[in-house]
C-alpha atoms as a PDB file:
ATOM      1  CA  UNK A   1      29.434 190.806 -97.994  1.00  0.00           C
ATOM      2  CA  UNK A   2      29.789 189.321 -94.486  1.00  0.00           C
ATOM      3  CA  UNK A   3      25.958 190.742 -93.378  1.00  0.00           C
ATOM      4  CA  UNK A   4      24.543 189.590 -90.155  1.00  0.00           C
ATOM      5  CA  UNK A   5      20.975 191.013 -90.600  1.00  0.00           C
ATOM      6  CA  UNK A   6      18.836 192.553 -93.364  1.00  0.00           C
ATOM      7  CA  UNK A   7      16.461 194.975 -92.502  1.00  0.00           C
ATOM      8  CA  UNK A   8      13.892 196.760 -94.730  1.00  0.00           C
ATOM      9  CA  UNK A   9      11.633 199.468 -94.682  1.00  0.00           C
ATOM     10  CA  UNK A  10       7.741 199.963 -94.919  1.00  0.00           C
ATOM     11  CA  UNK A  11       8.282 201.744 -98.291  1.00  0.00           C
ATOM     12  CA  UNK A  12       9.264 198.906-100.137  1.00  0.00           C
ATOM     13  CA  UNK A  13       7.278 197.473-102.568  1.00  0.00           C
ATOM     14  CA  UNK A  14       4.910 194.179-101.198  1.00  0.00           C
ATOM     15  CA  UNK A  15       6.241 192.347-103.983  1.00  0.00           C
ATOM     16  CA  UNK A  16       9.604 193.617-103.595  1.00  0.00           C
ATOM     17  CA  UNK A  17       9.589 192.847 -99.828  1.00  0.00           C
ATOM     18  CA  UNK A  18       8.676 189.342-100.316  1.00  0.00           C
ATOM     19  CA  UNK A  19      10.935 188.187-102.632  1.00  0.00           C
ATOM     20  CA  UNK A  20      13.603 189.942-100.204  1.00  0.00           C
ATOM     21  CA  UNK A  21      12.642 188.077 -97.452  1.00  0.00           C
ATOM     22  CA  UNK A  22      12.645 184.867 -99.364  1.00  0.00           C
ATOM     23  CA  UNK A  23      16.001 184.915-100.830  1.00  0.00           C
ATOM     24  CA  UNK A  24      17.574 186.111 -96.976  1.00  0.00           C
ATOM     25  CA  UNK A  25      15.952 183.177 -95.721  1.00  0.00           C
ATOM     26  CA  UNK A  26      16.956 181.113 -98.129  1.00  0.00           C
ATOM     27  CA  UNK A  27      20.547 182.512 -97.384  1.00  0.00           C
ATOM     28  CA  UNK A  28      19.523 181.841 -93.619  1.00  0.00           C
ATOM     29  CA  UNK A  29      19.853 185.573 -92.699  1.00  0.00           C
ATOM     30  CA  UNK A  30      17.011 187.003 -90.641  1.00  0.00           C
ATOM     31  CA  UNK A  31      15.372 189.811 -91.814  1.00  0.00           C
ATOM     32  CA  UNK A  32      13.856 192.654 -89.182  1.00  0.00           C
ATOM     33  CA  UNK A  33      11.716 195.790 -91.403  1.00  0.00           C
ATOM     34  CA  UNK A  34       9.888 198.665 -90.530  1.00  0.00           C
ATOM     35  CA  UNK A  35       5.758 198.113 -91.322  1.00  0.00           C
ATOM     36  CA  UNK A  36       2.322 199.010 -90.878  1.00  0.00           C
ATOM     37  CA  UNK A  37       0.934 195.709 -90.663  1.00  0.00           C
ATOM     38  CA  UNK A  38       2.861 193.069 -87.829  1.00  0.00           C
ATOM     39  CA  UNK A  39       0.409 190.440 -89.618  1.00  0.00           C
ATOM     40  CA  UNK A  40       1.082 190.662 -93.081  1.00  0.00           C
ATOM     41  CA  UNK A  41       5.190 190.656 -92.473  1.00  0.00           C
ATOM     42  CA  UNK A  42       4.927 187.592 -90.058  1.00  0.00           C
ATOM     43  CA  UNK A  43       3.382 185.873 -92.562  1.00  0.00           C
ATOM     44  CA  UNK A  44       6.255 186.409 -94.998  1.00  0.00           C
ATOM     45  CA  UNK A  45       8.753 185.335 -92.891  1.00  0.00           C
ATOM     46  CA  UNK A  46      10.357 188.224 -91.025  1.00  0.00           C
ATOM     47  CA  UNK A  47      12.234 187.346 -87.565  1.00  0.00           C
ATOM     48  CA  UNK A  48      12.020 190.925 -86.054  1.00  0.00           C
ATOM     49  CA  UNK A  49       9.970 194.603 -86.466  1.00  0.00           C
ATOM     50  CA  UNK A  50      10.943 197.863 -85.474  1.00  0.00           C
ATOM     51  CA  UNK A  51       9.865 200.718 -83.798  1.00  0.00           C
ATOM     52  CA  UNK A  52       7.159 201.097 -81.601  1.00  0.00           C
ATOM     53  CA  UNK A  53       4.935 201.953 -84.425  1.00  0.00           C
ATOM     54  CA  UNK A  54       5.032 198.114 -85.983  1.00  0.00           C
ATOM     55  CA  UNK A  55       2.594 197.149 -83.462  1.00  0.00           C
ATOM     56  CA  UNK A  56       1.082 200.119 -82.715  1.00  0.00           C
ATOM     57  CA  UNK A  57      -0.008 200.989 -86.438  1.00  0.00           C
ATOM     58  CA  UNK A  58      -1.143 197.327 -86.976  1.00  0.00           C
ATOM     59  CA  UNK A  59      -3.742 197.826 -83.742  1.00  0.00           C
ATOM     60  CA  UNK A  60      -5.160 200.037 -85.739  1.00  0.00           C
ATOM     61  CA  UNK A  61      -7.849 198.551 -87.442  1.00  0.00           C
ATOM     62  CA  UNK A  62      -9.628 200.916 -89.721  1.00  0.00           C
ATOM     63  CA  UNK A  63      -7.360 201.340 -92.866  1.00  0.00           C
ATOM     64  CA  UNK A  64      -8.463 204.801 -93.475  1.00  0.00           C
ATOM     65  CA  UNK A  65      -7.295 206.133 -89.932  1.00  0.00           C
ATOM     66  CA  UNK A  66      -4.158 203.889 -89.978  1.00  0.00           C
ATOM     67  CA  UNK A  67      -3.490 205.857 -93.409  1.00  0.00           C
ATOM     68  CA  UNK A  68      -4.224 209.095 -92.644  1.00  0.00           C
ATOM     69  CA  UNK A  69      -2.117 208.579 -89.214  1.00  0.00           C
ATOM     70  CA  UNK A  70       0.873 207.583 -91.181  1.00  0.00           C
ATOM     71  CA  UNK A  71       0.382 210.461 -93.706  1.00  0.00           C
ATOM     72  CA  UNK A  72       0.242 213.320 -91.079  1.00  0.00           C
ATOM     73  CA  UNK A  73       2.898 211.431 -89.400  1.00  0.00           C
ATOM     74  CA  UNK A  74       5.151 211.795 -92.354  1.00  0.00           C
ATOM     75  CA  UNK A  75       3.988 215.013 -93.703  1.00  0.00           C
ATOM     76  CA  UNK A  76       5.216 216.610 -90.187  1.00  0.00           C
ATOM     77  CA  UNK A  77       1.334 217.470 -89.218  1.00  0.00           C
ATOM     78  CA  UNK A  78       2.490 215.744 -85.653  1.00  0.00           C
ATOM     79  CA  UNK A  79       5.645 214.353 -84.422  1.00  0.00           C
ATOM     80  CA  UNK A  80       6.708 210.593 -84.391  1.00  0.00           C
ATOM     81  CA  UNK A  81       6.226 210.853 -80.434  1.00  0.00           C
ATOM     82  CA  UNK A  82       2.328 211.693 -80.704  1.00  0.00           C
ATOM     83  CA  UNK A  83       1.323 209.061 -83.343  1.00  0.00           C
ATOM     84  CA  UNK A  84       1.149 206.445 -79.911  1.00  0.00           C
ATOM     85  CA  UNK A  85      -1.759 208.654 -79.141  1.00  0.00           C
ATOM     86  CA  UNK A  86      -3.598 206.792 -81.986  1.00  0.00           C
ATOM     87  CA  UNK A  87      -2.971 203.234 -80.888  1.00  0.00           C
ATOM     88  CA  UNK A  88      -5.868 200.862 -79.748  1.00  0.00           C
ATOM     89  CA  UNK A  89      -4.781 199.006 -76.876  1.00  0.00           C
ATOM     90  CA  UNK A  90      -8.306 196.697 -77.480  1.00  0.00           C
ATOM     91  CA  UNK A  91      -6.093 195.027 -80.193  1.00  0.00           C
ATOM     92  CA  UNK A  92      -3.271 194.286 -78.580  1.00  0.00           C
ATOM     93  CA  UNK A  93      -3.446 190.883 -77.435  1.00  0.00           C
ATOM     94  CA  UNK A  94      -4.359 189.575 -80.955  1.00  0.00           C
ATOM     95  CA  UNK A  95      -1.286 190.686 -82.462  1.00  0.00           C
ATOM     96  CA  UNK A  96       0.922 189.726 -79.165  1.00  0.00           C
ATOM     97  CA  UNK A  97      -0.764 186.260 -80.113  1.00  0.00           C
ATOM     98  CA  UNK A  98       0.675 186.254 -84.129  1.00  0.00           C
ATOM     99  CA  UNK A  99       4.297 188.002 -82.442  1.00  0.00           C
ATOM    100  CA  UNK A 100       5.044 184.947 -79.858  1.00  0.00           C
ATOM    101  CA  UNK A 101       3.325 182.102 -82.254  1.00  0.00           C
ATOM    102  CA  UNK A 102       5.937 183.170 -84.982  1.00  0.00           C
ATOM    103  CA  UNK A 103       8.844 184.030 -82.946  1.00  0.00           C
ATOM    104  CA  UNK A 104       8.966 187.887 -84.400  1.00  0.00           C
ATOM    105  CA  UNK A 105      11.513 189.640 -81.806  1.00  0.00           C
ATOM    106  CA  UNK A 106      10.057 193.927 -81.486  1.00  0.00           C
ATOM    107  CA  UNK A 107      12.644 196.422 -81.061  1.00  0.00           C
ATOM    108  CA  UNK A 108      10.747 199.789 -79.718  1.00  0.00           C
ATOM    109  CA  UNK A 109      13.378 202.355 -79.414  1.00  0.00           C
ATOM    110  CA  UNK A 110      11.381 203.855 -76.453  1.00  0.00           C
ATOM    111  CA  UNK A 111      14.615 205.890 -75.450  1.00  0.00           C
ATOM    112  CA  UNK A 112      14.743 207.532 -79.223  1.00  0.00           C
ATOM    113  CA  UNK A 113      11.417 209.120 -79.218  1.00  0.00           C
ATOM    114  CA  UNK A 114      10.260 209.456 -75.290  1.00  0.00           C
ATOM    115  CA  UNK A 115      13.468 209.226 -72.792  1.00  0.00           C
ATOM    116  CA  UNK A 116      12.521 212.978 -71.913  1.00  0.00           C
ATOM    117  CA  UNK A 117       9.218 211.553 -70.239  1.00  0.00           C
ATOM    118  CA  UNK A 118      11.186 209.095 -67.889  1.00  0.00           C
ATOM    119  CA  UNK A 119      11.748 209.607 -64.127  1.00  0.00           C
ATOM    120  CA  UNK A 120      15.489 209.791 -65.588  1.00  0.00           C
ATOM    121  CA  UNK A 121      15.597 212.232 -67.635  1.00  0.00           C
ATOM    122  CA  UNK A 122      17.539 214.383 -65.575  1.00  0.00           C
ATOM    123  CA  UNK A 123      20.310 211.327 -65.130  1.00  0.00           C
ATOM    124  CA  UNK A 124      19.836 210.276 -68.934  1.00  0.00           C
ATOM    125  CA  UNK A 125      20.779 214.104 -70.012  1.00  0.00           C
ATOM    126  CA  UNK A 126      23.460 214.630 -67.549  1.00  0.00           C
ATOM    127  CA  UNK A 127      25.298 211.096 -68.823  1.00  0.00           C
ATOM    128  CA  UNK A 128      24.773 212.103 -72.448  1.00  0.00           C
ATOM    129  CA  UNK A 129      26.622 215.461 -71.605  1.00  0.00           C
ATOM    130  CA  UNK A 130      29.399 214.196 -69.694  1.00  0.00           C
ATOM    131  CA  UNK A 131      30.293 212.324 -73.413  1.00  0.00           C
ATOM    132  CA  UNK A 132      29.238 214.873 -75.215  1.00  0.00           C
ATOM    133  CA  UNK A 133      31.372 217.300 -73.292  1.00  0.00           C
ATOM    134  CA  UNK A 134      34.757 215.393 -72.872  1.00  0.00           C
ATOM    135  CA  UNK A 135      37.966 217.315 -74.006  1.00  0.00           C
ATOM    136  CA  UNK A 136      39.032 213.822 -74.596  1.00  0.00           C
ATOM    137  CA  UNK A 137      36.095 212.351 -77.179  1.00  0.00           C
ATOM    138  CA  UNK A 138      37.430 214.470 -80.023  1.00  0.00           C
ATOM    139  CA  UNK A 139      36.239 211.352 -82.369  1.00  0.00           C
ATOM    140  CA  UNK A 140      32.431 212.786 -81.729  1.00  0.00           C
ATOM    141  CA  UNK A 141      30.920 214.614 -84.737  1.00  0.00           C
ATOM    142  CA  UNK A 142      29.064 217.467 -83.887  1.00  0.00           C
ATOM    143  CA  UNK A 143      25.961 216.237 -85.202  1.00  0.00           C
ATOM    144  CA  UNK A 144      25.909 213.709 -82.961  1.00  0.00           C
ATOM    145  CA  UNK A 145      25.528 216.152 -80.059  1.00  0.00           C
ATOM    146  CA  UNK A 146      22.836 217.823 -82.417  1.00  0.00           C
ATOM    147  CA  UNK A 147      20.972 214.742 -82.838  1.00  0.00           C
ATOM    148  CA  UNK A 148      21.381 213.725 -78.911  1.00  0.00           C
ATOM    149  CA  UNK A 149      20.371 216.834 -77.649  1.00  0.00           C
ATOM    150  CA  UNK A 150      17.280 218.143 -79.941  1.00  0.00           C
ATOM    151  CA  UNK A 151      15.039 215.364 -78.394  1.00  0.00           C
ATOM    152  CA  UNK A 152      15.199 217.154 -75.002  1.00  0.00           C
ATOM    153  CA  UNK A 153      15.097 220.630 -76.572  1.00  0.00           C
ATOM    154  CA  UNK A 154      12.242 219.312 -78.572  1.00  0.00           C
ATOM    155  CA  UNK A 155       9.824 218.341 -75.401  1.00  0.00           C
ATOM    156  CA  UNK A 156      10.503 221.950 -73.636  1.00  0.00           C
ATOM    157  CA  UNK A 157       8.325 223.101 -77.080  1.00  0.00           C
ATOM    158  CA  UNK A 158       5.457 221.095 -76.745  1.00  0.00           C
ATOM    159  CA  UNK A 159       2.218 222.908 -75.270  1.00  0.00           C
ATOM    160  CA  UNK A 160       0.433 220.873 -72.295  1.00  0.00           C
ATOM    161  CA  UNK A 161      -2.188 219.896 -74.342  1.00  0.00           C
ATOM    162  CA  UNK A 162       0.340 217.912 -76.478  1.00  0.00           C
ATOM    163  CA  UNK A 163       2.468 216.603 -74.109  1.00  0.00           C
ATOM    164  CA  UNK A 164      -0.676 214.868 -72.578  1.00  0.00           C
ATOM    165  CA  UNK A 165      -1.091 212.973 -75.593  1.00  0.00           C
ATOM    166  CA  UNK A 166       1.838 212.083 -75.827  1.00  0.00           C
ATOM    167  CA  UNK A 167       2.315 210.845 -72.710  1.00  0.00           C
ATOM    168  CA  UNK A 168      -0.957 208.783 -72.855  1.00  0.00           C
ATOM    169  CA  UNK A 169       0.358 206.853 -76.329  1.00  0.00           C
ATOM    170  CA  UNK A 170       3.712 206.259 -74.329  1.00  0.00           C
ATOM    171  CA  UNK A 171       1.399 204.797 -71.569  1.00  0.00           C
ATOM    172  CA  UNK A 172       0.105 202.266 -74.304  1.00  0.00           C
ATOM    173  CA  UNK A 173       3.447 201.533 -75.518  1.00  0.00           C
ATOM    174  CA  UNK A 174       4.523 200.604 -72.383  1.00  0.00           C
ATOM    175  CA  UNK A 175       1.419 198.274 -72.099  1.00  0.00           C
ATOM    176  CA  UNK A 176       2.325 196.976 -75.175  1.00  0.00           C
ATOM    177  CA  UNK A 177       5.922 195.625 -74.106  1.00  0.00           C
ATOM    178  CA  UNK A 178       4.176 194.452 -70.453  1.00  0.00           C
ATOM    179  CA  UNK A 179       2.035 192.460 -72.069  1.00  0.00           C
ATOM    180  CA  UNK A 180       4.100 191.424 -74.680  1.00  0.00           C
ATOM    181  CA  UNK A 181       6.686 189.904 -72.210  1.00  0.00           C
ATOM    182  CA  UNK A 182       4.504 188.206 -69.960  1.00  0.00           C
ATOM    183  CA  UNK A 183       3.000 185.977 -73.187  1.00  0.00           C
ATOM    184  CA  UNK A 184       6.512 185.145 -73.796  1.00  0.00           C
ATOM    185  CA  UNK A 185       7.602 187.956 -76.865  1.00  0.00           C
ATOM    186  CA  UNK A 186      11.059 188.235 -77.448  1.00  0.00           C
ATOM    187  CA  UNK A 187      11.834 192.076 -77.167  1.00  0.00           C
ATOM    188  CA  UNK A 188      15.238 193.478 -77.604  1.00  0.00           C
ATOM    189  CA  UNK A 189      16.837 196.691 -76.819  1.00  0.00           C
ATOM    190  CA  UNK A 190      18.274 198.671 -79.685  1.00  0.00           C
ATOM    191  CA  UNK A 191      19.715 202.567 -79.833  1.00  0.00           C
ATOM    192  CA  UNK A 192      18.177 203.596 -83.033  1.00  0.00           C
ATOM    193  CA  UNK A 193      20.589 206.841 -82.590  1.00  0.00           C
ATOM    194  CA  UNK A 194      18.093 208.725 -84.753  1.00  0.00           C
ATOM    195  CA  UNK A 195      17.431 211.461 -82.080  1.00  0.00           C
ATOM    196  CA  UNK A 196      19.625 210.029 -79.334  1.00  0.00           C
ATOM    197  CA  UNK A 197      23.382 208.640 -78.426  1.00  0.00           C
ATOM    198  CA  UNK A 198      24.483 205.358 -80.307  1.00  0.00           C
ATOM    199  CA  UNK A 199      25.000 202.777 -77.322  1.00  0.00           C
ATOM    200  CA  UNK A 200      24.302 205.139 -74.151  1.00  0.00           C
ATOM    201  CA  UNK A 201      20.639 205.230 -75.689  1.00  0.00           C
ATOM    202  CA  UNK A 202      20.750 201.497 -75.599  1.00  0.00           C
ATOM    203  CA  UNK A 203      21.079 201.617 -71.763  1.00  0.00           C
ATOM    204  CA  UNK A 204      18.686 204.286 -71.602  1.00  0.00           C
ATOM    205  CA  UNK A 205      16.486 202.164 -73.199  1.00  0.00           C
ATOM    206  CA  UNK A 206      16.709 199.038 -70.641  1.00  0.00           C
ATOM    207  CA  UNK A 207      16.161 201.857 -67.672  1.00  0.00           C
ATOM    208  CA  UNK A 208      13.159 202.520 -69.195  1.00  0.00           C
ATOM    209  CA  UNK A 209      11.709 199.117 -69.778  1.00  0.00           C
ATOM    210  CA  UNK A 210      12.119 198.492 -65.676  1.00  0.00           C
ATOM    211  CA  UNK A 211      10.168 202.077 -65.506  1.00  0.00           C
ATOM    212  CA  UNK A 212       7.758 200.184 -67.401  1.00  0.00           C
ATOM    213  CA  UNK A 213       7.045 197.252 -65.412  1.00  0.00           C
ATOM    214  CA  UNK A 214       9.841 194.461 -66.594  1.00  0.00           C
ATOM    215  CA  UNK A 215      12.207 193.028 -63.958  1.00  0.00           C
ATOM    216  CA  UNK A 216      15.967 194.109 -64.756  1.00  0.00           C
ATOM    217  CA  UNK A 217      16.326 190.693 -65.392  1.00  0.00           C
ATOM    218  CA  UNK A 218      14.180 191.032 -68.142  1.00  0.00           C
ATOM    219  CA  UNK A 219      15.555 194.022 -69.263  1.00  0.00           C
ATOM    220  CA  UNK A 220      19.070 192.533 -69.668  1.00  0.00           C
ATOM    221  CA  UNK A 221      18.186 189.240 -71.649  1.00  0.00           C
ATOM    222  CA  UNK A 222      16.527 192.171 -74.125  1.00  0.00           C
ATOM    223  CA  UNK A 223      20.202 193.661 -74.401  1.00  0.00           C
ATOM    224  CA  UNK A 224      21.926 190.311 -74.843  1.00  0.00           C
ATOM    225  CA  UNK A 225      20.560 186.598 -75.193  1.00  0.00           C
ATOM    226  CA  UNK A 226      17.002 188.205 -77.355  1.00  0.00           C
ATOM    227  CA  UNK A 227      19.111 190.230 -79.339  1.00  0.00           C
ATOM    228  CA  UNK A 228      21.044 187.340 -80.343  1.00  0.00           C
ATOM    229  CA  UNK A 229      17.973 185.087 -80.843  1.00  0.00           C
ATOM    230  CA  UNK A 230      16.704 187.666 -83.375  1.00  0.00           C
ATOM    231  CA  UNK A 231      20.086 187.496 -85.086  1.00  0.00           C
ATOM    232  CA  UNK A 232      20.269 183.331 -85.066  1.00  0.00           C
ATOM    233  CA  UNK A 233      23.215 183.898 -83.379  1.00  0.00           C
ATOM    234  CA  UNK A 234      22.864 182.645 -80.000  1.00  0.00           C
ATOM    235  CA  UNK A 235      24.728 179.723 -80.452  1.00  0.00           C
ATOM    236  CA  UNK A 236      27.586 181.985 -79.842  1.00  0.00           C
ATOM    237  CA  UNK A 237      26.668 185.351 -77.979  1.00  0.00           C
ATOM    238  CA  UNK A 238      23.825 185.871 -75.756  1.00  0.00           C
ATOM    239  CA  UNK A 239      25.169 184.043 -72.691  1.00  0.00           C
ATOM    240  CA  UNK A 240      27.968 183.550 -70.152  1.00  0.00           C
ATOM    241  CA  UNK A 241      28.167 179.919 -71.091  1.00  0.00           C
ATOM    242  CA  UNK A 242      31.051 177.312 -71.625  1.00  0.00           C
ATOM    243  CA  UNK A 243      31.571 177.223 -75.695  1.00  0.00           C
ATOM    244  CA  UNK A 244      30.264 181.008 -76.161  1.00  0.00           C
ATOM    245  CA  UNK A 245      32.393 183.890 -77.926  1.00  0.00           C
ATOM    246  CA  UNK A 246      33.539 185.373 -74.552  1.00  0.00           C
ATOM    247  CA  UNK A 247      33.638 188.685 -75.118  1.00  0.00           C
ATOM    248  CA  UNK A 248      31.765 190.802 -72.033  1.00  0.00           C
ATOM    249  CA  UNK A 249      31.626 193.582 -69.677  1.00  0.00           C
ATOM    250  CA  UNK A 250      32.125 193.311 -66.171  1.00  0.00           C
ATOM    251  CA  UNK A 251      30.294 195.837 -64.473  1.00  0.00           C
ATOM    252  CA  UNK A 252      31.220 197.169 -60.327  1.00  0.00           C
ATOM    253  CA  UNK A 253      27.453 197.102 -59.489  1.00  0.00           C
ATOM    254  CA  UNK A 254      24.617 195.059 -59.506  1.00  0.00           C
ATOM    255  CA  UNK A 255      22.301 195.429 -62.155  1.00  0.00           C
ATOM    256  CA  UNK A 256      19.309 193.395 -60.647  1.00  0.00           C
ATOM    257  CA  UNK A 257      19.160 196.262 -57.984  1.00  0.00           C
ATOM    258  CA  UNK A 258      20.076 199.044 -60.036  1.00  0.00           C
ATOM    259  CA  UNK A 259      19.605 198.582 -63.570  1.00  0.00           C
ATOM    260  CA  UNK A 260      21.520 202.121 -64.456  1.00  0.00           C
ATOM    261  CA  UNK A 261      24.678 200.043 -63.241  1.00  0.00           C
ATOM    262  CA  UNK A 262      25.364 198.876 -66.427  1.00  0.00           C
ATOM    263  CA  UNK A 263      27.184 202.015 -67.203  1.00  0.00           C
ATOM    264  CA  UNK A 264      29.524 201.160 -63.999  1.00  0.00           C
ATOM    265  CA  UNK A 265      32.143 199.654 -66.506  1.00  0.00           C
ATOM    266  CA  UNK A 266      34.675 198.122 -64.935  1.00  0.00           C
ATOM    267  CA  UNK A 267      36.461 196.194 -67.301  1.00  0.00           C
ATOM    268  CA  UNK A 268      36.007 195.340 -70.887  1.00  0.00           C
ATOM    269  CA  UNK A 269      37.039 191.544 -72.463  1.00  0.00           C
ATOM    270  CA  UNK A 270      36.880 191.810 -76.075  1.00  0.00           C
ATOM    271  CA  UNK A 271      38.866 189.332 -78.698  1.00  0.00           C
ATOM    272  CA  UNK A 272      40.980 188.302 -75.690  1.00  0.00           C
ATOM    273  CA  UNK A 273      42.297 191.321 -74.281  1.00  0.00           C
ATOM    274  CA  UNK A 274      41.286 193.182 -71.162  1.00  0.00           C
ATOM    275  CA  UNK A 275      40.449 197.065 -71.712  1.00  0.00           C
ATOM    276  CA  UNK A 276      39.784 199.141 -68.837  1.00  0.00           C
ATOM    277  CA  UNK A 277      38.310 202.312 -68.542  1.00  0.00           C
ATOM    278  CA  UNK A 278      40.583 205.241 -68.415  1.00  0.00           C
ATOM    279  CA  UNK A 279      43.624 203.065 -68.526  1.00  0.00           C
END
């Protein structure tokens, strides 16, 4: 079928999961998956999670709590945004340890659920609307502008009280991906456009992990060469590098300063052909 990736969710079956995860390996296609537990999937042979809640469910310890956090998650009693609140940071470092001895890249789609809560905001919202907005992107559904745009709409309704915990559980996320880079964790950008903008939330998402702590250095090699380490496909994409699919975007400003310069697209090289923008 010409897959790159499987990915499966925390719903499926244990016994189910396993055997899925054998037979892609077997196949040598990674497999990435939503879960509860970071321990129980290493050890059956995932290459990635995703989500912020991967790690953060699996710091919490008592199975009764993590339970009842996932059912009032899912029953709508809170948002996906508030279950961070919930997170015990005093268990980070052990599952960090299990992440970087197995190689398990983390996606955390920290644009998705908490972009509103960055220091860009204002710049992520006005760059979503200039899309949303041109007479020219005619291809854009309208519920992609619904989906974009109810995140921010979304945050105006929550009452102090909530938007302080919420806040705090993004401050342990962000802890989280600190920590998780400094012991040498491969973590990768991703859009997740589940209640953002496929591809602009991507770059949203790297301006927020420098708002976090990482260098933009960092932040790029989780856009490029980790993404293609959790796909087993650096070998061919991840890198400017002699032998390497050269397919790349060449970009007017510089990143390491600014790290909202990747959107300064100046010219496009895909499949041998030049695009640029406007042209």
């Amino acid at each position: 079928m010409g897959l790159d990736i499987i990915k499966i969710s925390e719903y499926v079956a244990p016994e189910v999961f396993r055997a899925a995860v054998e037979e892609a390996n077997r196949l040598d296609l990674p497999v990435t998956c939503h879960t509860l537990d970071v321990f129980w999937a290493a050890e059956s042979g995932v290459a990635g999670v995703e989500q912020h809640w991967a790690p953060g469910m699996t710091s919490i310890c008592d199975p009764k709590k993590k339970w009842q956090a996932h059912e009032d998650r899912m029953s709508g009693k809170f948002d996906t945004a508030e279950l961070a609140y919930y997170y015990q940071v005093e268990n980070f470092d052990r599952i960090i340890e299990v992440m970087v001895a197995k190689k398990i890249a983390w996606c955390p789609t920290i644009a998705t659920w908490f972009r509103p809560l960055s220091p860009s905001a204002g710049n992520f919202k006005a760059r979503e609307l200039s899309i949303l907005n041109n007479p020219k992107a005619k291809y854009i559904p309208p519920s992609v502008k619904a989906f974009t745009l109810w995140l921010h709409d979304h945050y105006e309704q929550y009452s102090p009280e909530r938007l302080g915990r919420i806040r705090e559980g993004y401050g342990k996320i962000e802890k989280f991906m600190r920590r998780f880079v400094r012991a040498g964790g491969i973590l990768k950008a991703g859009s997740d456009p589940n209640h953002g903008m496929p591809a602009v939330c991507f770059h949203e998402e790297m301006k927020m992990m420098v708002e976090a702590g990482l260098s933009p250095m960092q932040a790029i090699q989780a856009g490029t060469i980790n993404v293609a380490k959790a796909y087993r496909k650096d070998r061919d994409f991840g890198t400017i590098e002699e032998g390497k699919v050269a397919d790349l975007v060449v970009i007017d400003r510089d990143p390491l300063k600014d790290i909202w310069a990747t959107q300064k697209v100046d010219t496009v090289i895909l499949r041998d052909r030049c695009y640029r923008p406007g042209s």
